[in-house]
C-alpha atoms as a PDB file:
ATOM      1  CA  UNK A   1      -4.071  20.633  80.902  1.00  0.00           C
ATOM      2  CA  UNK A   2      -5.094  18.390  77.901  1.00  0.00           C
ATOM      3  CA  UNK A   3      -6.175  19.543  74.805  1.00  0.00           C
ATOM      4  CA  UNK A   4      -9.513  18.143  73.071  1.00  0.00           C
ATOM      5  CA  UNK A   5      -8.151  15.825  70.362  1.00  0.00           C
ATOM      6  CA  UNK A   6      -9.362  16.657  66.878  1.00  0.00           C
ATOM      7  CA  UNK A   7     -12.257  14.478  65.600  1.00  0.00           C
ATOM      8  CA  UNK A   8     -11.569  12.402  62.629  1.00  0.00           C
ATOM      9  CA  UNK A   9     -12.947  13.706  59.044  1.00  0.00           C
ATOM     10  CA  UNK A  10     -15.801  12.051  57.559  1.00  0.00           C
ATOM     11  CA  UNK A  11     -13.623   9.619  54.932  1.00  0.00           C
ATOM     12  CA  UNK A  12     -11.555   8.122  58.088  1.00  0.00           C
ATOM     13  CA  UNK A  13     -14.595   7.707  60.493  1.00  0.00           C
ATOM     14  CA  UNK A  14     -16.172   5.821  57.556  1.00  0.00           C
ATOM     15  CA  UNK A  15     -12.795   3.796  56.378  1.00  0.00           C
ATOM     16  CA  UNK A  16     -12.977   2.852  60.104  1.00  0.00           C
ATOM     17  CA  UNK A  17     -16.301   1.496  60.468  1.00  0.00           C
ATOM     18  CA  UNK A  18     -15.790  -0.203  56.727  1.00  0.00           C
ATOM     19  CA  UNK A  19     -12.307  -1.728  58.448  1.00  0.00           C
ATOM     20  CA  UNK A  20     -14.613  -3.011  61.427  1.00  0.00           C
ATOM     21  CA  UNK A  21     -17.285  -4.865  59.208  1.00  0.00           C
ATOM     22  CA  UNK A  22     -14.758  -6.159  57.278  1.00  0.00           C
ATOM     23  CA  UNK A  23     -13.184  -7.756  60.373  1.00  0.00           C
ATOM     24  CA  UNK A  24     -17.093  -8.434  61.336  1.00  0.00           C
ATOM     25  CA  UNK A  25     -17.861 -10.362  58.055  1.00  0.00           C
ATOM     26  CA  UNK A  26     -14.806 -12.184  58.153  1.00  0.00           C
ATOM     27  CA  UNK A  27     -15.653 -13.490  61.775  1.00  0.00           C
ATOM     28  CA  UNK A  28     -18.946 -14.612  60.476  1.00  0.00           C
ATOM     29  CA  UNK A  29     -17.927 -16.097  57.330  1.00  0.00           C
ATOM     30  CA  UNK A  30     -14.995 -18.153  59.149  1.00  0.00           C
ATOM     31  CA  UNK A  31     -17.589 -19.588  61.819  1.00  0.00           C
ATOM     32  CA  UNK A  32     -19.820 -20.776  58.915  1.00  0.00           C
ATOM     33  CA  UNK A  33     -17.051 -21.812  56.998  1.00  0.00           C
ATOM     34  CA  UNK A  34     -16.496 -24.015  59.983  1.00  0.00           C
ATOM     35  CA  UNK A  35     -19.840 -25.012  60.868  1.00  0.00           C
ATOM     36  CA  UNK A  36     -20.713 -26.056  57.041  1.00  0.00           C
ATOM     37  CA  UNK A  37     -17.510 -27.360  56.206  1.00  0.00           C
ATOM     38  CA  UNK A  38     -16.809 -31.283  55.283  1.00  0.00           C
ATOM     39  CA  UNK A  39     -15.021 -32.910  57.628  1.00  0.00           C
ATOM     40  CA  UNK A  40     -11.379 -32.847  58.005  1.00  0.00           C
ATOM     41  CA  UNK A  41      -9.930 -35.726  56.024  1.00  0.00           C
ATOM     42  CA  UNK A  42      -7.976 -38.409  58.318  1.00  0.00           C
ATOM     43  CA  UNK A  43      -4.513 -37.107  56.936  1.00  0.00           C
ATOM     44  CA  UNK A  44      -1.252 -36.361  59.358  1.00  0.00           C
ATOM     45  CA  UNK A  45      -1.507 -32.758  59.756  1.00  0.00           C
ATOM     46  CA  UNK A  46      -4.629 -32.302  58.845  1.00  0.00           C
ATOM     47  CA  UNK A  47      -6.419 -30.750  61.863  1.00  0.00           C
ATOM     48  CA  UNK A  48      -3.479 -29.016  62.856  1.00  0.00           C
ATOM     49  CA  UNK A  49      -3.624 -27.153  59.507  1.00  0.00           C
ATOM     50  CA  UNK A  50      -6.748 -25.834  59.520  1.00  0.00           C
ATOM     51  CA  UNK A  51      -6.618 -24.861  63.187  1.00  0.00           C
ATOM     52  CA  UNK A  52      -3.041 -22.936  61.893  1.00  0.00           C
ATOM     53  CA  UNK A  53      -5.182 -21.525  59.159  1.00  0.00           C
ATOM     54  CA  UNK A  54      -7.795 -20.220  61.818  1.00  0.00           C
ATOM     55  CA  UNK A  55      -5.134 -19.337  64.154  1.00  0.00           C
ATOM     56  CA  UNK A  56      -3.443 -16.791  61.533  1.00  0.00           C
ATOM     57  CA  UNK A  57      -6.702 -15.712  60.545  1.00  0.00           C
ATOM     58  CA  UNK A  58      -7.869 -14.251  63.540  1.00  0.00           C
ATOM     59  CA  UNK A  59      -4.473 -12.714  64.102  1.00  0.00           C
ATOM     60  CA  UNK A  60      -4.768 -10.814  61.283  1.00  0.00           C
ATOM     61  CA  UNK A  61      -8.377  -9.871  61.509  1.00  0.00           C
ATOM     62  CA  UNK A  62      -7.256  -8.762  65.034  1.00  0.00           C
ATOM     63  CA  UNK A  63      -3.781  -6.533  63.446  1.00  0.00           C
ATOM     64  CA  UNK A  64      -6.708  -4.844  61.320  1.00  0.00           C
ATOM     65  CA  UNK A  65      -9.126  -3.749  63.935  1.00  0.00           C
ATOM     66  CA  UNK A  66      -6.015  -2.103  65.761  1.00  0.00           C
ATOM     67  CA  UNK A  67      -4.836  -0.622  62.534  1.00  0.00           C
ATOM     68  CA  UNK A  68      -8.101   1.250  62.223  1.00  0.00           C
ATOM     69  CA  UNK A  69      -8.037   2.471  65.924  1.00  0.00           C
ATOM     70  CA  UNK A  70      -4.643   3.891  65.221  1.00  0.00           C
ATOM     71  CA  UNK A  71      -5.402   4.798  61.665  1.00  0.00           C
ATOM     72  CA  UNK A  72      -9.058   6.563  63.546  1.00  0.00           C
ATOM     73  CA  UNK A  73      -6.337   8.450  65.622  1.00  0.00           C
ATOM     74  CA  UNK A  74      -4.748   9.561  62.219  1.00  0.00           C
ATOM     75  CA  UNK A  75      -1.310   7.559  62.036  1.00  0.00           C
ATOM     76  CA  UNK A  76      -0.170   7.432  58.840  1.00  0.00           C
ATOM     77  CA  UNK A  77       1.777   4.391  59.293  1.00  0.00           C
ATOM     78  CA  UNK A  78      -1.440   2.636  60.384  1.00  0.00           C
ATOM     79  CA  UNK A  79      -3.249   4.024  56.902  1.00  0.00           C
ATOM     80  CA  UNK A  80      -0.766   3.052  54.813  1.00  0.00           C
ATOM     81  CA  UNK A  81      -0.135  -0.538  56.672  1.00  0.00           C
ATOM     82  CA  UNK A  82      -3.637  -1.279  55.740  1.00  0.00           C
ATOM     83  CA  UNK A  83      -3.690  -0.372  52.523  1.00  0.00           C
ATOM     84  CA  UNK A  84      -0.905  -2.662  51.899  1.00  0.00           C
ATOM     85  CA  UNK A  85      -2.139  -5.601  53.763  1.00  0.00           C
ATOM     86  CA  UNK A  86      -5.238  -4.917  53.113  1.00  0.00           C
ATOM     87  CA  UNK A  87      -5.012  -4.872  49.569  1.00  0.00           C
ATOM     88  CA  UNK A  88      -2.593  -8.060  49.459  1.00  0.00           C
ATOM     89  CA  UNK A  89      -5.856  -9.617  51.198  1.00  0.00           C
ATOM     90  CA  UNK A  90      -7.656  -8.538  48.592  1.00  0.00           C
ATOM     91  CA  UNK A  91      -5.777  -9.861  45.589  1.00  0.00           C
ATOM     92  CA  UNK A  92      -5.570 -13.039  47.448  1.00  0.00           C
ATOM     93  CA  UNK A  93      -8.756 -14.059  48.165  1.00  0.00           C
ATOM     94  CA  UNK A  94     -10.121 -13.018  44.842  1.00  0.00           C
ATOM     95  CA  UNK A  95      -7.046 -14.773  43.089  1.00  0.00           C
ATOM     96  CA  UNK A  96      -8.003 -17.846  45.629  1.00  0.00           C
ATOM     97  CA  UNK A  97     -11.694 -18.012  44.733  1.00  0.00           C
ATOM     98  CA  UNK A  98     -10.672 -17.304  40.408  1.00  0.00           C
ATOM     99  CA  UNK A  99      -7.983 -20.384  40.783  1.00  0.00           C
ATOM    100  CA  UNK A 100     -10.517 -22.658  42.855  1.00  0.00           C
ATOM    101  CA  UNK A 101     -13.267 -22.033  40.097  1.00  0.00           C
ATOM    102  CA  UNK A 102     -11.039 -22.497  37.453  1.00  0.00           C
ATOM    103  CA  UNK A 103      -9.687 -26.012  38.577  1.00  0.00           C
ATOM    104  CA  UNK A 104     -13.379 -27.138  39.690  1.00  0.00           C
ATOM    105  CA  UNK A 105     -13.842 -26.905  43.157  1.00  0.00           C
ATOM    106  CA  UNK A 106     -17.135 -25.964  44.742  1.00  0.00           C
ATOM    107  CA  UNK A 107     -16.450 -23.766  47.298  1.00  0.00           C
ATOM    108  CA  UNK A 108     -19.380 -23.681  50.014  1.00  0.00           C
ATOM    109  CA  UNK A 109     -21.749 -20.493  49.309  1.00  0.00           C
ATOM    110  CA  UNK A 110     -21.504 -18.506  51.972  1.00  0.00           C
ATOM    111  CA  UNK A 111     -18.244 -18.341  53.169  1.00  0.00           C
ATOM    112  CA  UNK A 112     -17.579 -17.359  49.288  1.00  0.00           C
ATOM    113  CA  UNK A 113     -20.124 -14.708  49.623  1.00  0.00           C
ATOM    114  CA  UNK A 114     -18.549 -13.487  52.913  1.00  0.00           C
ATOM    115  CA  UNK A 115     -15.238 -13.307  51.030  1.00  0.00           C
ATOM    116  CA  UNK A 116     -16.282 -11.273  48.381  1.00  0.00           C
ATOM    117  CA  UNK A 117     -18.181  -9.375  51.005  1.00  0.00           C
ATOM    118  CA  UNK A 118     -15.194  -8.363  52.998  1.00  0.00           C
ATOM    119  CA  UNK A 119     -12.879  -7.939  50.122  1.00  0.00           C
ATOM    120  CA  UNK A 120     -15.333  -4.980  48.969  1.00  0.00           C
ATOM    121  CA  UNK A 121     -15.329  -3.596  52.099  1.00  0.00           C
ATOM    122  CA  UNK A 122     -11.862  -3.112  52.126  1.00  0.00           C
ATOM    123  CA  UNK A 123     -11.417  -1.597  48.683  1.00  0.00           C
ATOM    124  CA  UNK A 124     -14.210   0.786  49.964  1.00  0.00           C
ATOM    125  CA  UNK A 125     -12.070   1.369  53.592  1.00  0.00           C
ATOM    126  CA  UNK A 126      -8.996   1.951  51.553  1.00  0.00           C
ATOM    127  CA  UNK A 127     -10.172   4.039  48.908  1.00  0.00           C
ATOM    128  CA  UNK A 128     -12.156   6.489  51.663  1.00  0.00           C
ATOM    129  CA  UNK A 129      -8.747   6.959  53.818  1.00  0.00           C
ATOM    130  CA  UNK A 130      -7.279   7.837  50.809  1.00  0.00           C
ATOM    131  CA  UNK A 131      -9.413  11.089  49.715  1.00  0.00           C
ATOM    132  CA  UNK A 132      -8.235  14.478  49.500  1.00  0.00           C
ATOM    133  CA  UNK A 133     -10.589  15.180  52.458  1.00  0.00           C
ATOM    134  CA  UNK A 134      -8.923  12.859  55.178  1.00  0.00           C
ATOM    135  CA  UNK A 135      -5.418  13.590  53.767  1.00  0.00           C
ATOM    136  CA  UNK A 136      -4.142  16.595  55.963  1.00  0.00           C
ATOM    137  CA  UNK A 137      -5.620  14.619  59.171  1.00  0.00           C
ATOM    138  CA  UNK A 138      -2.765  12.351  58.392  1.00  0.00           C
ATOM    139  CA  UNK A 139      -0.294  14.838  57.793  1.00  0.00           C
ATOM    140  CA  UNK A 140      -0.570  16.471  61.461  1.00  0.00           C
ATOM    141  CA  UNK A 141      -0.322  13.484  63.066  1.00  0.00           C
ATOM    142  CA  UNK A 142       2.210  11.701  61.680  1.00  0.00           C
END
């Protein structure tokens, strides 16, 4: 016989669906990155580039939406993987979008706006797996 598994507190149901619009709003912001963007300069290795660049960004945004299933389930390992990743993402793309302003370049509006977006989201996702509330779901699950 199976045993009911324990809902997840509040914090982790909510870090979850703040994981999943993150992934969401990076989707979108991608796509209209794409749509909007100049076209790809005639240079050797150019298109392959920024398909590589799509290719490894969908992989990732893909490794976080199964992080927060397993972290929803309560592994630790998944909550503490995407805090790290998460908040190397982070520090990148607001380090990116600092270093592009600084040297001049325009980037397009709303794939900047989607960036930001999604970076807040995960700062929120992180900081709600972290409270004192969600912490002994992660300790009984290990």
């Amino acid at each position: 016989m199976t045993t009911p598994r324990e809902a997840p507190p509040a914090p982790v149901q909510r870090s979850f669906v703040l994981w999943i619009a993150a992934v969401v709003v990076g989707l979108v912001g991608s796509v209209i990155g794409l749509v909007t963007a100049p076209p790809i300069p005639d240079l050797p290795g150019a298109t392959a580039g920024a398909v590589t660049g799509l290719g490894v960004g969908v992989v990732f945004l893909v490794l976080f939406v199964i992080g927060a299933v397993k972290m929803r389930q309560g592994r630790h390992w998944a909550r503490l993987t995407l805090a790290i990743v998460g908040g190397i993402s982070v520090v990148f793309t607001v380090l990116g979008l600092l270093l592009s302003a600084g040297i001049g370049v325009r980037a397009p509006l709303v794939p900047t706006i989607a960036n930001l977006v999604q970076a807040a989201l995960i700062v929120a996702a992180i900081i709600l797996s972290y409270q004192a509330a969600a912490n002994p779901y992660f300790r009984t699950r290990a």
